[in-house]
Protein backbone atom coordinates (compact mmCIF):
# COMPACT_ATOMS: atom_id res chain seq x y z
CA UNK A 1 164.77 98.14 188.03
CA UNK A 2 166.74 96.12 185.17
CA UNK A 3 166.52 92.61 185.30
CA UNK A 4 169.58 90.87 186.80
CA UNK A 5 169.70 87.40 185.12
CA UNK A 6 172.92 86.69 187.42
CA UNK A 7 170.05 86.93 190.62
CA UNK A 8 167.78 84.51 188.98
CA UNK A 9 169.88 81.94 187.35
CA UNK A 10 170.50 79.50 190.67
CA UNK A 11 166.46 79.53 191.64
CA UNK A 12 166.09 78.77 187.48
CA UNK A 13 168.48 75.77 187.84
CA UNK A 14 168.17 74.34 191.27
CA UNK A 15 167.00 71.09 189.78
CA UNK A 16 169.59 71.24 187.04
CA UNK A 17 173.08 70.20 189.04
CA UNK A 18 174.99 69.74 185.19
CA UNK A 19 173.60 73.27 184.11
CA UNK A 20 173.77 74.95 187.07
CA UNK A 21 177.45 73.81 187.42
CA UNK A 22 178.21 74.94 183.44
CA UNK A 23 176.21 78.60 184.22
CA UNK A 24 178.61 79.57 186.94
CA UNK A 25 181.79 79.25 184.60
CA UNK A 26 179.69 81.30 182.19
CA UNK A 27 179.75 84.84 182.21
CA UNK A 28 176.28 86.58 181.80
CA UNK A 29 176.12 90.50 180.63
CA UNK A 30 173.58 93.01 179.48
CA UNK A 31 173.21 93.66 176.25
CA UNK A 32 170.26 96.03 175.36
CA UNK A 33 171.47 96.62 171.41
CA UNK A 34 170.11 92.39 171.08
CA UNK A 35 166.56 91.76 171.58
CA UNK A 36 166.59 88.30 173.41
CA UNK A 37 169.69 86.76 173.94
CA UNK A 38 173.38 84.83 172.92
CA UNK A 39 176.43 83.32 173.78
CA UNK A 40 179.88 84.00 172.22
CA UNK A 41 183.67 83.71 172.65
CA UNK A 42 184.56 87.21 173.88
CA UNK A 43 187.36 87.92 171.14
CA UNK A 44 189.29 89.62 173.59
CA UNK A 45 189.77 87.45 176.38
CA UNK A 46 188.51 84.16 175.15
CA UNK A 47 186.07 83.54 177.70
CA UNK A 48 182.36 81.97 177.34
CA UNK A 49 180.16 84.78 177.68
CA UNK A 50 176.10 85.28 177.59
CA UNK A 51 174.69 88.75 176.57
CA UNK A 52 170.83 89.24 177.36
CA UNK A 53 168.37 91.62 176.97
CA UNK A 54 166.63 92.22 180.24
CA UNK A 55 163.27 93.37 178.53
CA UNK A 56 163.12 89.77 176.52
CA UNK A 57 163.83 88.10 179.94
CA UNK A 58 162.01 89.82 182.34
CA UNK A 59 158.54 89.17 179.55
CA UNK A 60 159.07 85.39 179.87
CA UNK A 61 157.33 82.71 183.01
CA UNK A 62 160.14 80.86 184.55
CA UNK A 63 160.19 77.80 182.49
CA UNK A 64 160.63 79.62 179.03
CA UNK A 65 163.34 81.77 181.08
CA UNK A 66 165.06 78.43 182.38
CA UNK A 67 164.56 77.13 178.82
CA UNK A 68 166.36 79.68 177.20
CA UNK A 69 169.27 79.58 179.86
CA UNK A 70 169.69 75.86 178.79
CA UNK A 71 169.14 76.50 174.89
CA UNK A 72 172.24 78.98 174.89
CA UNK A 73 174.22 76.60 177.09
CA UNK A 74 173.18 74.06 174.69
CA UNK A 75 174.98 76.08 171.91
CA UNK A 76 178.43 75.99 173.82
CA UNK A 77 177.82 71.76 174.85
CA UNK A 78 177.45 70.84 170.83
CA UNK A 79 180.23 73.57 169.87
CA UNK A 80 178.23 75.45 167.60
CA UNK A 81 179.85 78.67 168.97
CA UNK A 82 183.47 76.82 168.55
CA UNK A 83 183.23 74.60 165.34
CA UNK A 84 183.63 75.04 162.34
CA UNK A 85 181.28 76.20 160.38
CA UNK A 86 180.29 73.78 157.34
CA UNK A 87 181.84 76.15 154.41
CA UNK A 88 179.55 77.37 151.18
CA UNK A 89 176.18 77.03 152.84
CA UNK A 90 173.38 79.81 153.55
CA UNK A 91 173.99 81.49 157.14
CA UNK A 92 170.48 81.38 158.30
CA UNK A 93 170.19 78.05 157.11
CA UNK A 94 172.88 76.45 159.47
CA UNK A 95 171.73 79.37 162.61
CA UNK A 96 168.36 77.57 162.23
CA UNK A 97 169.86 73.71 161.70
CA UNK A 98 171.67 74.13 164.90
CA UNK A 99 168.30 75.58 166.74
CA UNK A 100 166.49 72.78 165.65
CA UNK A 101 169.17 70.45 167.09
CA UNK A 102 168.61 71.68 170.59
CA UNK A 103 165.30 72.62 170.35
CA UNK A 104 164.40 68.62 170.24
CA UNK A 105 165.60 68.73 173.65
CA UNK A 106 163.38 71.76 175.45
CA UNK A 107 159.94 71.11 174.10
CA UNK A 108 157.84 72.78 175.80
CA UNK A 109 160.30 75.55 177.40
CA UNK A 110 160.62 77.50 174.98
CA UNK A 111 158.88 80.87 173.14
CA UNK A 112 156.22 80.07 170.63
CA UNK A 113 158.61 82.15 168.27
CA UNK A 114 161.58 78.84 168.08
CA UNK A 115 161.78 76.65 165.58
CA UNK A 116 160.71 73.02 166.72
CA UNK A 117 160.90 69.85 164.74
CA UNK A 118 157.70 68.11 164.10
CA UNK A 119 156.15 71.28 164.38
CA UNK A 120 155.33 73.98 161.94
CA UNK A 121 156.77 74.96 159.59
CA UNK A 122 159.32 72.29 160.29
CA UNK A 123 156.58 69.32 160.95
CA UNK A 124 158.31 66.85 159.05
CA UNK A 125 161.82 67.21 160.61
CA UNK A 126 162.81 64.33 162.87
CA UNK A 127 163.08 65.23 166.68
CA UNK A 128 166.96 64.49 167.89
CA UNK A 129 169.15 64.88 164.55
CA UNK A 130 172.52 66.97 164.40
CA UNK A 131 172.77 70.31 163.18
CA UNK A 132 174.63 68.77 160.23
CA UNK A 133 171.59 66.54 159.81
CA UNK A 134 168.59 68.97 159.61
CA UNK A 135 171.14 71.39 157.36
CA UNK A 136 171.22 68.86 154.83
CA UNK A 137 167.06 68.35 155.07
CA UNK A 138 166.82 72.06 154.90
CA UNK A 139 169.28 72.18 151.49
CA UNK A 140 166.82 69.57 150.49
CA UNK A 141 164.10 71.84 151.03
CA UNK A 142 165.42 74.89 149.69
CA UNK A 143 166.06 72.62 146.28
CA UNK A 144 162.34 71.95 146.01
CA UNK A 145 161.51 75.54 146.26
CA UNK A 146 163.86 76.17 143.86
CA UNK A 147 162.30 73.39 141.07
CA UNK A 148 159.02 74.87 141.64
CA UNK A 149 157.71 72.13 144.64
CA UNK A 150 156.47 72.85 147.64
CA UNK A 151 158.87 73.77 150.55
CA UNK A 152 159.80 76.72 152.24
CA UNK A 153 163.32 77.42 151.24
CA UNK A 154 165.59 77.35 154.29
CA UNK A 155 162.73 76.35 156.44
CA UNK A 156 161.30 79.70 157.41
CA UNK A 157 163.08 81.84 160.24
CA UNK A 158 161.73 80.71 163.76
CA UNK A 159 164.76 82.05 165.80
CA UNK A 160 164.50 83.76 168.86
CA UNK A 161 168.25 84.19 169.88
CA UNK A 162 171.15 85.72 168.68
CA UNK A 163 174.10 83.81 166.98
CA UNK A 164 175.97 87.24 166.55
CA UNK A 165 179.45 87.00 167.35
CA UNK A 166 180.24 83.62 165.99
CA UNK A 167 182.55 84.49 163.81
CA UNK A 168 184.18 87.09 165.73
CA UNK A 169 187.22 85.06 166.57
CA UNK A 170 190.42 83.60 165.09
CA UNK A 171 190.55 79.97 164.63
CA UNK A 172 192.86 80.00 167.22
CA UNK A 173 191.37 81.74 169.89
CA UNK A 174 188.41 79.43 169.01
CA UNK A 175 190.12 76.48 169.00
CA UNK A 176 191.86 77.27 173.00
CA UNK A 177 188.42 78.50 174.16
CA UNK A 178 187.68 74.18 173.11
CA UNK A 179 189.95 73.16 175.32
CA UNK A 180 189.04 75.12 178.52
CA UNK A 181 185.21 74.41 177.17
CA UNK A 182 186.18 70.58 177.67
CA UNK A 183 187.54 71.50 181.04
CA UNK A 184 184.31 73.67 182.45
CA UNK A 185 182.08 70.73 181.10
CA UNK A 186 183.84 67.70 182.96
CA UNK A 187 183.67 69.72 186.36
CA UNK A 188 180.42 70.35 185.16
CA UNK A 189 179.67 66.19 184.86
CA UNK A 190 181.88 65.50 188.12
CA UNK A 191 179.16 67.41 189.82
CA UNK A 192 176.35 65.64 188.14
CA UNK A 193 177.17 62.41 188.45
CA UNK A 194 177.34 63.25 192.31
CA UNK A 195 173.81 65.23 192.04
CA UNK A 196 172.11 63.86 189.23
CA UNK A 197 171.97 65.25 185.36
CA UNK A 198 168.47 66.77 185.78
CA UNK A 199 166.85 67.25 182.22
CA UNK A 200 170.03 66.08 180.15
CA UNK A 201 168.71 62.86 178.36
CA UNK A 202 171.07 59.70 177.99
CA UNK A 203 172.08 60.48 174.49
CA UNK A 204 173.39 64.27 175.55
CA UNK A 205 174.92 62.48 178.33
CA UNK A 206 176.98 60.26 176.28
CA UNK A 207 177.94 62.88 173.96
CA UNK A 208 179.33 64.95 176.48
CA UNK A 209 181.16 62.70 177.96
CA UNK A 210 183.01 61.30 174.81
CA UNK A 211 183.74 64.94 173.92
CA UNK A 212 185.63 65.82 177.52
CA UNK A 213 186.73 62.12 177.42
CA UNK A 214 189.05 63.56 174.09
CA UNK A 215 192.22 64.27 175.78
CA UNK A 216 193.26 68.11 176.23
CA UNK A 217 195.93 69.59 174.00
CA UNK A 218 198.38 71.04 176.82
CA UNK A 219 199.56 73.06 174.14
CA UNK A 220 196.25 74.95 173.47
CA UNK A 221 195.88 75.36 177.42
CA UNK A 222 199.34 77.09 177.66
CA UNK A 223 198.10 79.59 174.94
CA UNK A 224 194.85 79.89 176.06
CA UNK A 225 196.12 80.38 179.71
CA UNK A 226 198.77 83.67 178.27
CA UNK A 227 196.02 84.51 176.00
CA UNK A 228 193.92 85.22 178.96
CA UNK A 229 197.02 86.47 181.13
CA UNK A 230 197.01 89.77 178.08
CA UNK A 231 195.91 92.93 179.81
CA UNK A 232 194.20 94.78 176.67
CA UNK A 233 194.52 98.50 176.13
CA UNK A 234 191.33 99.52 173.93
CA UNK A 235 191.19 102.74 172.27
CA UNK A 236 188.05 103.77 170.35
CA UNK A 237 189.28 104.30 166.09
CA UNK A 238 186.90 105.51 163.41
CA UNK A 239 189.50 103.82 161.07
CA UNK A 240 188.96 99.99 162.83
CA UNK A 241 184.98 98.80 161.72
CA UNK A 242 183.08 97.68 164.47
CA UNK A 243 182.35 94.14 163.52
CA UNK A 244 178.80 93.91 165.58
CA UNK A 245 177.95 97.20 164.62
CA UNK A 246 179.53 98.62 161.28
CA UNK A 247 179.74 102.11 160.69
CA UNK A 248 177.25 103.16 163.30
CA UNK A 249 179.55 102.18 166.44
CA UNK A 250 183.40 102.69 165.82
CA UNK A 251 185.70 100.10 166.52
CA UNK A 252 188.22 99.45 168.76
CA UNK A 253 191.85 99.33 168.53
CA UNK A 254 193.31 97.24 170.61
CA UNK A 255 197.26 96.57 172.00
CA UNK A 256 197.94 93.31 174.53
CA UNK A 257 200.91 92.78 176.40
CA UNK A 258 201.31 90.18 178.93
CA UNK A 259 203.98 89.53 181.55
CA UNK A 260 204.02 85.73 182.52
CA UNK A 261 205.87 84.05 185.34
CA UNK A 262 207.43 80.86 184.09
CA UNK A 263 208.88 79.14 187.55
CA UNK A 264 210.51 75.94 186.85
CA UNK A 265 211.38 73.14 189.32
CA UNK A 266 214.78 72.02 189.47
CA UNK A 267 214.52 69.03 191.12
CA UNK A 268 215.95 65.83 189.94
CA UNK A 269 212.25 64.13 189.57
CA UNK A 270 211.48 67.12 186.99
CA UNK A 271 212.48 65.31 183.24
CA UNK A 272 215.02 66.41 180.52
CA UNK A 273 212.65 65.49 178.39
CA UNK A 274 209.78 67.93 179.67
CA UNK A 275 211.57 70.55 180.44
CA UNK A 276 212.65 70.60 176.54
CA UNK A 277 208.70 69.90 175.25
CA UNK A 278 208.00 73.12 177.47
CA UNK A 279 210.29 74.89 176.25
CA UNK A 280 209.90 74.40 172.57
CA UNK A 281 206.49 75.30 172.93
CA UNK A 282 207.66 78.46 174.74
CA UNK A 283 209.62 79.53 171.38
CA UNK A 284 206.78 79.17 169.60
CA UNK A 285 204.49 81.25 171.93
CA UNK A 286 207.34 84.42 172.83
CA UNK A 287 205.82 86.02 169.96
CA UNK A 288 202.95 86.54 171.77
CA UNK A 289 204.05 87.59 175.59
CA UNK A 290 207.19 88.64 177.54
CA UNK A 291 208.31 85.51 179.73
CA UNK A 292 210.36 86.01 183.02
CA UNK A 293 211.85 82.72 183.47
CA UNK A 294 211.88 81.66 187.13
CA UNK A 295 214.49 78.58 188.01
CA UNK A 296 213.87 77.16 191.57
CA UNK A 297 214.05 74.34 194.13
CA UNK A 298 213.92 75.09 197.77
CA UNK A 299 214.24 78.62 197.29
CA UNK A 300 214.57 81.09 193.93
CA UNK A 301 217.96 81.37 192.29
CA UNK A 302 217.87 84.96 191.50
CA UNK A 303 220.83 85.01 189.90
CA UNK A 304 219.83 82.84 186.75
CA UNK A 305 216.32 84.60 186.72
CA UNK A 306 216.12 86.48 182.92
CA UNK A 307 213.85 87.52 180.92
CA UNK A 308 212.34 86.28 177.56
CA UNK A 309 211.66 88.79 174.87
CA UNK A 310 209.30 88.83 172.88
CA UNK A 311 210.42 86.94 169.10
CA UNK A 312 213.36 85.29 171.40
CA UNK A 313 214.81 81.55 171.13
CA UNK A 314 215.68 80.00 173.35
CA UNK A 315 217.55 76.58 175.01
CA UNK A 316 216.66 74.97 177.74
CA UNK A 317 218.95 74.14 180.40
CA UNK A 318 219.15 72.64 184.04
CA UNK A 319 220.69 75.29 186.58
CA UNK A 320 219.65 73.32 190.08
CA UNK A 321 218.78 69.71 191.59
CA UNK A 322 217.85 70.53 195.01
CA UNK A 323 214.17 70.26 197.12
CA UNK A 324 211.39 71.94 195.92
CA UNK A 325 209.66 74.72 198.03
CA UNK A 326 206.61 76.14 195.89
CA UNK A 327 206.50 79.02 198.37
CA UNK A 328 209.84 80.40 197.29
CA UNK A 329 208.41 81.55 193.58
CA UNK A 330 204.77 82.84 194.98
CA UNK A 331 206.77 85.25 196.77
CA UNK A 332 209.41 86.16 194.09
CA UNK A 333 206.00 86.32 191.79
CA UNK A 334 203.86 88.08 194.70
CA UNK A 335 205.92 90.84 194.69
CA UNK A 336 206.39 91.68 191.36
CA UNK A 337 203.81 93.07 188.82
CA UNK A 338 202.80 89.94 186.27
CA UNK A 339 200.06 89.19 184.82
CA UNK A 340 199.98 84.97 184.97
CA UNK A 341 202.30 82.72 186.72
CA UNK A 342 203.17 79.20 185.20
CA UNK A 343 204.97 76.49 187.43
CA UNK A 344 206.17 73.59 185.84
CA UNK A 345 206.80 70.85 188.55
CA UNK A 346 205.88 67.10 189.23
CA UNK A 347 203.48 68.72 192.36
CA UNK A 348 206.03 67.12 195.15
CA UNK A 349 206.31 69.47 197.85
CA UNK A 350 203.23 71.14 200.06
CA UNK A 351 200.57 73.12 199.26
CA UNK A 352 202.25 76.86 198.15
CA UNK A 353 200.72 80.40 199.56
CA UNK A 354 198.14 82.05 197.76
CA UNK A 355 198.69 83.90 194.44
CA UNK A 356 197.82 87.49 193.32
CA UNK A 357 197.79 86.32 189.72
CA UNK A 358 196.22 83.27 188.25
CA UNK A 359 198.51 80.44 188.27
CA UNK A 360 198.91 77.35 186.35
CA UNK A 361 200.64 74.34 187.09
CA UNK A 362 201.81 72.05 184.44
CA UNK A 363 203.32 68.42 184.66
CA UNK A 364 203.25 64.61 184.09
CA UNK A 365 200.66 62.48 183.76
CA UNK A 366 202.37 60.22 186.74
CA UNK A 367 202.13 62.88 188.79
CA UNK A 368 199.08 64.81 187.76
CA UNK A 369 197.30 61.76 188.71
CA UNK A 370 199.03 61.13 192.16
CA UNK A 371 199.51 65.18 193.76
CA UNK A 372 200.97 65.79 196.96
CA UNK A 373 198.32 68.12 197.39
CA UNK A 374 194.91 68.95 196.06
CA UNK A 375 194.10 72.52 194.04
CA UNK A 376 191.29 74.62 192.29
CA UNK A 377 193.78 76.18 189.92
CA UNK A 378 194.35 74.50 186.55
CA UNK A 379 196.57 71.27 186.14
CA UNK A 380 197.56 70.59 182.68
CA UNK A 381 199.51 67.55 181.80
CA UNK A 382 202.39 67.73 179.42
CA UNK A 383 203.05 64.17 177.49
């Protein structure tokens, strides 16, 4: 049978509450064509993802599988996967600079084959630098070489995972995959500080939390949430190069359309002022979905429903000032075939039914901090 990392990875991090927490936001897929393993931004839907290689898994004991878990996770947690990468510089050079980062942290549970400061061939590399840090050291390296003195160039190879992929997506999609990355990691430290941080060391700690700490750009959620509302329509095309696998593999063409819900409150506690920040940002984002815009209080008024084209402008405008019923778009949603369903609202009315699409609620700060009722689905504050 192939091995199933998904079956293994809670007995691998039962004593790891902040990993454990980050895995199960992570997906995890096989991935023969690599031969260990590697995390990437799926370009298509903008999710986390982990591709393995059952083979490399299945050869390792438990702690060098467990280390490896927390090595790619350890990728995502320093944004290696999302960053930038520091421009005019050799490749391998900055693959094996942010190794040696993390590495510092999982000695001893890893594969002989990583690359470890303090040991060989990187035995005079401080333990606990930055990735920016041991680049520079290994430039400084690769200059000696170069003038004839001893050194190794870019420090020898020494990986045993897979940074394929990085540079797969746009900036953009990048840069919203950040934002729901800062989300997944402070659920991910709510449940640690309840359960403890297991291996994470003090300094990791505080780095993590000044990075969620950074406040979220509701704008980049709002993208990121249509982005992964688009229902893609891949065709294989000899004519599109298949980025992992040029000219062996060919590519895929690929169309996305995406029909999002926009339900907006019409009660008097709902703001002039944020219902015209929403919908600015909504004239900047029709070029990328079809909007059905959804006016409401205690109940859906149908007649002032429209839709938004794609490439439209459009003003904002106030239509009712009744109660607010969050039931009364679910249903007009419900029954209707959309892909994502955005309700913006100051949360002051019960608890709404259940909804077949993913839904997102977005609001004030005031009331984002004081809900009349308590959800799982994504709150994003507009300021």
């Amino acid at each position: 049978m192939t091995f199933d990392l998904n079956k293994h990875v809670h007995r691998l991090l039962m004593d790891e509450p902040f990993f454990a927490a980050l895995s199960r936001r992570i997906d995890k897929r096989v991935d023969k064509n690599l031969p260990t393993a590697g995390v990437r931004v799926n370009p298509s839907t903008g999710h986390f993802e982990m591709l393995y290689n059952p083979d490399f898994f299945e050869s390792l004991p438990d702690v060098q599988k467990k280390g490896v878990l927390k090595h790619e996770f350890y990728h995502l947690i320093f944004e290696h996967v999302t960053g930038r990468k520091p421009s005019g510089i050799n490749p391998k050079a900055w693959n094996i600079a942010t190794d040696l980062a993390i590495n510092s942290h999982l000695t001893g549970e890893l594969p002989d084959m990583c690359c470890m400061p303090g040991q060989m061939p990187f035995q005079d590399y401080e333990p606990g630098l930055t990735a920016e840090a041991y680049l520079e050291q290994l430039k400084e390296d690769a200059d000696k070489n170069s003038d004839g003195g001893e050194g190794d160039g870019d420090g020898g190879d020494g990986q045993f995972d897979s940074h394929e992929g990085w540079e797969e997506c746009d900036q953009q999609t990048k840069e919203i995959a950040k934002e729901r990355l800062k989300e997944t990691m402070k659920k991910a430290a709510e449940e640690a500080a309840n359960q403890g941080w297991g291996s994470v060391t003090q300094q990791v700690r505080k780095d993590i939390m000044e990075r969620i700490q950074t406040k979220i750009d509701w704008r980049k959620m709002l993208r990121y949430f249509i982005k992964t509302s688009q229902k893609a329509n891949k065709q294989s095309s000899m004519k599109t190069i298949n980025k992992r696998y040029p000219y062996i593999h060919a590519g895929k063409k690929t169309s996305r359309t995406a029909k999002i819900a926009i339900s907006i409150d019409q009660s008097g506690s709902v703001s002039d002022e944020m219902l015209n920040a929403f919908f600015n940002e909504l004239n900047n984002l029709a070029k990328f979905a079809e909007f059905t815009v959804i006016p409401f209080d205690d109940q859906v008024f149908e007649e002032k429903v429209y839709v938004w084209k794609k490439g439209e402008k459009k003003k904002w405008e106030r239509v009712l000032s009744g109660g607010t019923n969050f039931d009364a778009p679910t249903e007009y949603v419900n029954k209707r075939n959309f892909d994502g369903h955005i309700i913006l609202t100051d949360l002051m009315a019960p608890k709404p039914i259940s909804s077949k699409c993913q839904r997102m609620w977005m609001t004030t700060r005031r009331y984002a901090e004081r809900p009349y009722f308590t959800t799982n689905e994504r709150v994003v504050v507009v300021d």
